[in-house]
Protein backbone atom coordinates (compact mmCIF):
# COMPACT_ATOMS: atom_id res chain seq x y z
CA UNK A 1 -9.57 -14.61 -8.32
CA UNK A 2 -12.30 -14.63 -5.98
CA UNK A 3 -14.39 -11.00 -5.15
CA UNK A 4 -12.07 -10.15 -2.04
CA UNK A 5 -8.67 -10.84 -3.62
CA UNK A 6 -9.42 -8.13 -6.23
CA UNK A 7 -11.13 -5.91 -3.80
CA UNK A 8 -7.89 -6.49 -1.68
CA UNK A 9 -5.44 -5.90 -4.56
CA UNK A 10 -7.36 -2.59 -5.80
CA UNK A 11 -6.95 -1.06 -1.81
CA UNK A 12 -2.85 -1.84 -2.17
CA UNK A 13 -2.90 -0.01 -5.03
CA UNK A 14 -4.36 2.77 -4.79
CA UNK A 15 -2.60 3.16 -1.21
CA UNK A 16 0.76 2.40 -2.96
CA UNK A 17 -0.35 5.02 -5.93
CA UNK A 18 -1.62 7.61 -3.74
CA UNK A 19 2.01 7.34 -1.28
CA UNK A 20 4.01 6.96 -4.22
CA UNK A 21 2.84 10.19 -5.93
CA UNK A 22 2.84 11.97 -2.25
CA UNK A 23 6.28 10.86 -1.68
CA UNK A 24 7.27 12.15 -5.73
CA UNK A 25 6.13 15.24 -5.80
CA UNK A 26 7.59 15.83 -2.48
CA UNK A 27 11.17 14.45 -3.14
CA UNK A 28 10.96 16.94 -6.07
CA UNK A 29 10.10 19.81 -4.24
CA UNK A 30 12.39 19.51 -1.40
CA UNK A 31 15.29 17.94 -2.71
CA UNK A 32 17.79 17.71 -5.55
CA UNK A 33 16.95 14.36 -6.63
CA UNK A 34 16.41 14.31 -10.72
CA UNK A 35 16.09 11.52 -13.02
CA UNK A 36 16.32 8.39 -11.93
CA UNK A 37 16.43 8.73 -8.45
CA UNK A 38 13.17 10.59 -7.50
CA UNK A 39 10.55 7.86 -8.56
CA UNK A 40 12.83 5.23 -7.28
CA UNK A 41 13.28 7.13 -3.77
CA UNK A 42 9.09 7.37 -4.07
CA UNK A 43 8.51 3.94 -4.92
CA UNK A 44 10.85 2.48 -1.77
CA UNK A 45 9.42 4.92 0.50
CA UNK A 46 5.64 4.02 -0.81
CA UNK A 47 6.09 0.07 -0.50
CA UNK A 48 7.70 0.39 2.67
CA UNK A 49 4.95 2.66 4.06
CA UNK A 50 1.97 0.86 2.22
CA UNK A 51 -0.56 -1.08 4.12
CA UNK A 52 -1.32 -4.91 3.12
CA UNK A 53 -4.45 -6.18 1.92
CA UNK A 54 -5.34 -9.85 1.82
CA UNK A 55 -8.17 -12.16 1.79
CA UNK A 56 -7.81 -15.45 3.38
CA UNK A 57 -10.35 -18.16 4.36
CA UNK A 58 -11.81 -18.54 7.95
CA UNK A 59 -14.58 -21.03 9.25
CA UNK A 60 -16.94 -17.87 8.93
CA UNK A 61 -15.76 -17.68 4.94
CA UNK A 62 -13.61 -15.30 2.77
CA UNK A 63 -12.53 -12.02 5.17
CA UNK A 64 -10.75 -9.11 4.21
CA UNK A 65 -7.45 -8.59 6.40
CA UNK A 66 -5.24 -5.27 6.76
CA UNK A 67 -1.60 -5.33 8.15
CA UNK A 68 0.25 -1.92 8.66
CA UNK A 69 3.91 -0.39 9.89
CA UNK A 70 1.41 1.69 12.27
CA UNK A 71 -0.71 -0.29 13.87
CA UNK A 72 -0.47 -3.65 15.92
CA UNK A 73 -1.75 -6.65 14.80
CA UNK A 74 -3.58 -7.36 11.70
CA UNK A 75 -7.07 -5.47 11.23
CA UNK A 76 -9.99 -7.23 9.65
CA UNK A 77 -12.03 -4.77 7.33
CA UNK A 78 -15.53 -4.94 7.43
């Protein structure tokens, strides 16, 4: 795993983390989900919302790449 892949998989994770306990604490607060339900509304809601991270190979070398439900295209990250 090259510098870029792991830099790229720590970014998806803490995005995922940080939406997932967003999304948690507010499906307890607002609604009448308990048990089960609540982390696995969270953890839909957070991987469908999460941004993706990856590093792929150009002529110029290793880039890191960001595709999101909000914006068009893919982004490159500097």
């Amino acid at each position: 795993m090259t510098k870029l892949q792991t830099r790229a998989f720590l970014y998806q994770l803490g995005c995922f983390a940080v939406l997932f306990i967003s999304f948690r604490f507010l499906i307890y607060t607002f609604t009448n989900l308990t048990g089960f339900w609540a982390p696995t509304t969270a953890f839909v809601i957070g991987t469908i919302l999460s941004p993706i991270f990856r590093a792929m190979k150009t002529k110029e070398g290793e880039k890191l790449f960001m595709s999101w439900l909000f914006i068009k295209g893919v982004r490159e990250i500097g």
